[in-house]
N, C-alpha and C. Protein backbone atom coordinates (compact mmCIF):
# COMPACT_ATOMS: atom_id res chain seq x y z
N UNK A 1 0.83 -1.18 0.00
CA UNK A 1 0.00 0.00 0.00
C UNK A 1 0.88 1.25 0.00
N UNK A 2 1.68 1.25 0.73
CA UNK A 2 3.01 2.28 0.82
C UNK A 2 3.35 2.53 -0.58
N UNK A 3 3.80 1.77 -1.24
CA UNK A 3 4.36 1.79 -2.65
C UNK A 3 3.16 2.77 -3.94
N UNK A 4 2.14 2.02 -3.67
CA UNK A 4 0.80 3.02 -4.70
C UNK A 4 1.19 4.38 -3.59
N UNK A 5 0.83 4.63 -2.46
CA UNK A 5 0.90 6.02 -1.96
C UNK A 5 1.64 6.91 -2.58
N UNK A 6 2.74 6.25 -2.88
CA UNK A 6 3.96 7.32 -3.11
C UNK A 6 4.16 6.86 -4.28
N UNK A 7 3.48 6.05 -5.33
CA UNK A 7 3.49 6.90 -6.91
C UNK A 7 2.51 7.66 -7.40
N UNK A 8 1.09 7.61 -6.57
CA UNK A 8 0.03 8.42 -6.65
C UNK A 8 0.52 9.83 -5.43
N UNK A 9 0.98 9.77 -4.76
CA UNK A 9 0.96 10.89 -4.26
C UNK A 9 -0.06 11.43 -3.01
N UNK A 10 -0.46 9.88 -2.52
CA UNK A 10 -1.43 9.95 -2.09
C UNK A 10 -1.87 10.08 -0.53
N UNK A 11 -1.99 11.22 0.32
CA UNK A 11 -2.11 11.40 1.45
C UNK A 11 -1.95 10.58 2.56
N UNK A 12 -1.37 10.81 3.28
CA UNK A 12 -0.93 9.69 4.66
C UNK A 12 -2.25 9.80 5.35
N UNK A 13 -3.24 8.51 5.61
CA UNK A 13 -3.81 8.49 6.76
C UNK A 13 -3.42 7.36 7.65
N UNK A 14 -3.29 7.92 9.05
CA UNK A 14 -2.96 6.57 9.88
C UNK A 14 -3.85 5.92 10.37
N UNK A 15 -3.42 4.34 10.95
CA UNK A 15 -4.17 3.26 11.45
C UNK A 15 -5.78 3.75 12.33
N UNK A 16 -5.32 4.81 13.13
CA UNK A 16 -5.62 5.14 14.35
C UNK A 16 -7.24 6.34 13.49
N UNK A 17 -6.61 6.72 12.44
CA UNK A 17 -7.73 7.53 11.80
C UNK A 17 -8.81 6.97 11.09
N UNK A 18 -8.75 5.86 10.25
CA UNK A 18 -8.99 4.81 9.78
C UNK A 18 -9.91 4.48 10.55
N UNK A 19 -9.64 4.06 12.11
CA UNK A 19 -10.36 3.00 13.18
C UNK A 19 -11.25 3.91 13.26
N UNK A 20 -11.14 5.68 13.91
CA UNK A 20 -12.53 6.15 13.94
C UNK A 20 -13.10 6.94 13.00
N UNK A 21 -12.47 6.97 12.10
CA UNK A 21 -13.69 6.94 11.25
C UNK A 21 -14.90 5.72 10.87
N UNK A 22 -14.03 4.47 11.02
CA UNK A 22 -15.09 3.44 10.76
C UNK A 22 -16.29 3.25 11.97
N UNK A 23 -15.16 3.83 13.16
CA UNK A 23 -16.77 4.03 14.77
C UNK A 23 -17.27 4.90 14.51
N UNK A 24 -17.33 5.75 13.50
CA UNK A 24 -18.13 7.14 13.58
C UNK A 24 -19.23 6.26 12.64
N UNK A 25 -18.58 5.71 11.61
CA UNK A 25 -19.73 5.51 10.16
C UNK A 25 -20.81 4.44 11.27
N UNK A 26 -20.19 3.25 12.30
CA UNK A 26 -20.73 2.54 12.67
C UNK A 26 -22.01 3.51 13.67
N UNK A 27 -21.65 4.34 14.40
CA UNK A 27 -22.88 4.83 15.43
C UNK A 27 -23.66 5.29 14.71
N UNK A 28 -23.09 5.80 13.21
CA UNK A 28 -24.29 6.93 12.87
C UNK A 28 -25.14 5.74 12.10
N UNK A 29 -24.75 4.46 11.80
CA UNK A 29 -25.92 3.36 11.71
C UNK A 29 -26.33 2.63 12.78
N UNK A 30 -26.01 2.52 14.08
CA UNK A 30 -26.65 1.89 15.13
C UNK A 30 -27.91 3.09 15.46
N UNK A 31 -27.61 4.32 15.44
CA UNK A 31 -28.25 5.24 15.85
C UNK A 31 -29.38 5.04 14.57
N UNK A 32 -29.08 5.03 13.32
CA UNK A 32 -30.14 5.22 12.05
C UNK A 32 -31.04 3.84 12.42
N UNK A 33 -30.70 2.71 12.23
CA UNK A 33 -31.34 1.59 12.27
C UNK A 33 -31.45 0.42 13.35
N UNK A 34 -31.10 1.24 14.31
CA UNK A 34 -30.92 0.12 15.72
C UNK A 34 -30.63 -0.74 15.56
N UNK A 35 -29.18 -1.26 14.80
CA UNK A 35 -28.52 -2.88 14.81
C UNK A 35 -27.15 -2.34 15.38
N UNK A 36 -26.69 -3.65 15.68
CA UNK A 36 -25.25 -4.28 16.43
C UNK A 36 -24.53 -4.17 15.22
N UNK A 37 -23.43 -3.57 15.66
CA UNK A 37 -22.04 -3.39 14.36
C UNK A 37 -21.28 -3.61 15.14
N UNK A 38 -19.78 -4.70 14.74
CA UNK A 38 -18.80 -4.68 15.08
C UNK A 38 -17.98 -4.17 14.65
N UNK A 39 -16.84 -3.63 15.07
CA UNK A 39 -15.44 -2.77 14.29
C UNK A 39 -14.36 -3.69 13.84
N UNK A 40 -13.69 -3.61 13.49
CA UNK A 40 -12.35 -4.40 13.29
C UNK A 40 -11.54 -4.03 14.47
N UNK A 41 -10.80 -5.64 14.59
CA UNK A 41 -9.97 -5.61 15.75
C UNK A 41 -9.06 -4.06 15.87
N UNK A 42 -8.68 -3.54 17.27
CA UNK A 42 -7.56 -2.53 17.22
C UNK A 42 -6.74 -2.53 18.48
N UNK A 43 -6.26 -1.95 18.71
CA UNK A 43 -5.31 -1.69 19.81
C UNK A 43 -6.18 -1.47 21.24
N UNK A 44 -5.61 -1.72 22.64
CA UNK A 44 -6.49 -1.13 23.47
C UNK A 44 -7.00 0.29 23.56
N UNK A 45 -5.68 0.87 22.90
CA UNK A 45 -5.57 2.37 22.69
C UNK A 45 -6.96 3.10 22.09
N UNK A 46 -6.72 2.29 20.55
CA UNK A 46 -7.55 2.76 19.73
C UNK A 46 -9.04 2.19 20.44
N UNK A 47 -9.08 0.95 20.73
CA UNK A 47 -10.63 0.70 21.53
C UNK A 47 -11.26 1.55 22.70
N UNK A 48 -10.43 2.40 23.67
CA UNK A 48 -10.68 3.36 24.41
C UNK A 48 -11.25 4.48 23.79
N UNK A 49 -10.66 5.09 22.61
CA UNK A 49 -11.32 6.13 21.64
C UNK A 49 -12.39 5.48 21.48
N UNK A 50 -12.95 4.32 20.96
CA UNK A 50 -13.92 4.16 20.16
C UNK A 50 -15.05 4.13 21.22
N UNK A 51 -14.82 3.74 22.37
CA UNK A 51 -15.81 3.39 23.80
C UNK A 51 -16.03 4.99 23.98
N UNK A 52 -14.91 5.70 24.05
CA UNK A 52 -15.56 7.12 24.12
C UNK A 52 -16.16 7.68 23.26
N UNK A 53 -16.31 7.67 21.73
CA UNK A 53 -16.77 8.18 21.10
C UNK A 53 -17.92 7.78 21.24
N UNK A 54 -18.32 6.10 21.58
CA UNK A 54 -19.76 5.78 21.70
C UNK A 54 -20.50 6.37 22.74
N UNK A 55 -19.78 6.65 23.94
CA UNK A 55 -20.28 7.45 25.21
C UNK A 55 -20.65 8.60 24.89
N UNK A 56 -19.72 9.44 24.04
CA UNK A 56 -20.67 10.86 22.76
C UNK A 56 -21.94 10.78 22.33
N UNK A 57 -22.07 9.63 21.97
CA UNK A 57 -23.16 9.36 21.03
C UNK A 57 -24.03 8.39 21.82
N UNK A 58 -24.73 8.51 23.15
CA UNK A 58 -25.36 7.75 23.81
C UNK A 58 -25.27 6.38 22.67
N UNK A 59 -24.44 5.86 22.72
CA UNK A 59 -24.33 4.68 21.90
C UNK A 59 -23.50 3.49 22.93
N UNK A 60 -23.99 1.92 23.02
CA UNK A 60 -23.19 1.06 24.34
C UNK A 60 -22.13 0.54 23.41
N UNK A 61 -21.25 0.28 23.98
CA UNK A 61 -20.53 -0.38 23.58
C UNK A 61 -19.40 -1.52 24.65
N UNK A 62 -19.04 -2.63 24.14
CA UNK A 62 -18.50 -3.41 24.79
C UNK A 62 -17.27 -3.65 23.99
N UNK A 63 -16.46 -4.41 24.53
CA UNK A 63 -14.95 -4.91 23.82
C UNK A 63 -15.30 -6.61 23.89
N UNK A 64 -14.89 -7.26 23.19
CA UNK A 64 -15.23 -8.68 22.97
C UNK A 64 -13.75 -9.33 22.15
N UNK A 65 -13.58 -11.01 22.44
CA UNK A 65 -12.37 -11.39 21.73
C UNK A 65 -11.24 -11.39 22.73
N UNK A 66 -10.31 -11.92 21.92
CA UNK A 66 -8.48 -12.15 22.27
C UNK A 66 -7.84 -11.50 21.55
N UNK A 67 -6.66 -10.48 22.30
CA UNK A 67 -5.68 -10.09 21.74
C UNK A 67 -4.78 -11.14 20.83
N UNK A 68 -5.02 -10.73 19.33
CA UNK A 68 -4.77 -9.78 18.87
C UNK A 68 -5.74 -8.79 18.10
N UNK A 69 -6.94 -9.68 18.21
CA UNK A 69 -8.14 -9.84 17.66
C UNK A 69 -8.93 -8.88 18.31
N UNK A 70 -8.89 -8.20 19.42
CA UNK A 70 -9.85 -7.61 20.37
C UNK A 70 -10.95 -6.48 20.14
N UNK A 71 -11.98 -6.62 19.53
CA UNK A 71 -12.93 -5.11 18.84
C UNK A 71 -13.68 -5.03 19.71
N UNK A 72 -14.41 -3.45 19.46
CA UNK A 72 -15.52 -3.38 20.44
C UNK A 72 -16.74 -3.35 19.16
N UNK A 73 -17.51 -3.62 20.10
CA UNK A 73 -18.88 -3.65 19.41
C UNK A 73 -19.71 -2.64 19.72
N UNK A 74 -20.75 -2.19 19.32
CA UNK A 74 -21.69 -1.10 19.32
C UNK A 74 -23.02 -1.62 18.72
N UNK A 75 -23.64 -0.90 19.64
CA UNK A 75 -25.45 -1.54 20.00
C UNK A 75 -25.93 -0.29 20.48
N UNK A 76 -27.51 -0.62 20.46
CA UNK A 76 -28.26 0.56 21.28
C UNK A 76 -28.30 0.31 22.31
N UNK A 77 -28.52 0.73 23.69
CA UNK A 77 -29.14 0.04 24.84
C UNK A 77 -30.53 0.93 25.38
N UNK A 78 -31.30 0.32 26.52
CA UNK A 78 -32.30 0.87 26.71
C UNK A 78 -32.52 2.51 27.19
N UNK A 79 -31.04 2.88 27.47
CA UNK A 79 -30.88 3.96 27.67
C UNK A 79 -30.42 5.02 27.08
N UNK A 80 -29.93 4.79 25.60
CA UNK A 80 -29.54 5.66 24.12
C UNK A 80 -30.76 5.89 23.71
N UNK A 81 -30.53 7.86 23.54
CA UNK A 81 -31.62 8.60 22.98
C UNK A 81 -31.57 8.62 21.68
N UNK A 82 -32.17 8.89 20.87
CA UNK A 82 -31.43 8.80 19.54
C UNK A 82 -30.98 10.61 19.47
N UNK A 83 -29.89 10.54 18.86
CA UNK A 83 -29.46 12.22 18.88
C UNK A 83 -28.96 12.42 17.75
N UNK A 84 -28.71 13.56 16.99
CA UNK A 84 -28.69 13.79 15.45
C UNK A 84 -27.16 13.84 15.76
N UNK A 85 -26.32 12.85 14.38
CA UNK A 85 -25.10 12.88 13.94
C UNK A 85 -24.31 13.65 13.30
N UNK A 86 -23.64 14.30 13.98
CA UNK A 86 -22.51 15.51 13.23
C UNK A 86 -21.22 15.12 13.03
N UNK A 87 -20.94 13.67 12.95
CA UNK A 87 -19.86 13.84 12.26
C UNK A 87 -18.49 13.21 13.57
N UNK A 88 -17.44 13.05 13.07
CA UNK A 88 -16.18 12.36 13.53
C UNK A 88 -15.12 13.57 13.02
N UNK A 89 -14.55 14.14 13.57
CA UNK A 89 -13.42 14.68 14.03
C UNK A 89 -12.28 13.93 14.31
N UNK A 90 -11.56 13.73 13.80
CA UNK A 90 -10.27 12.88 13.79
C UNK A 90 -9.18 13.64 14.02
């Protein structure tokens, strides 16, 4: 992937930006259609962002799995309002 980057010219995004943007796309569909999305495995690091971002977004979330494998998941619970989506800030 490195190699196309740098004959296209093509902007660095890192691992870590990648991960939430994909928790952002995921709440703003748990929130649209009330289903369970899982993320792809990440770091504990990056799974702490993503638990907070769901705590933003009255959205639950849990961590599930074995390192190296370890994702969190995202669900509604009985206590998520639904609240209008503005977006991920990275």
């Amino acid at each position: 992937m490195h190699a196309l980057k740098d004959i296209f010219a093509l902007a660095s995004v890192d691992d870590e930006e990648i991960a939430l943007r994909e928790a952002g796309e995921a709440i703003y569909k748990v929130l649209l259609e009330n289903t369970t999305i899982e993320l792809s495995p990440q770091s504990s690091y990056v799974r702490r962002l993503q638990h907070q971002l769901a705590e933003q977004h009255s959205v639950q979330s849990r961590s599930s799995g074995l390192e190296p494998n370890r994702r969190v998941l995202y669900y509604r619970g009985p206590a998520a309002v639904a609240t209008s989506y503005g977006g991920v800030s990275a």
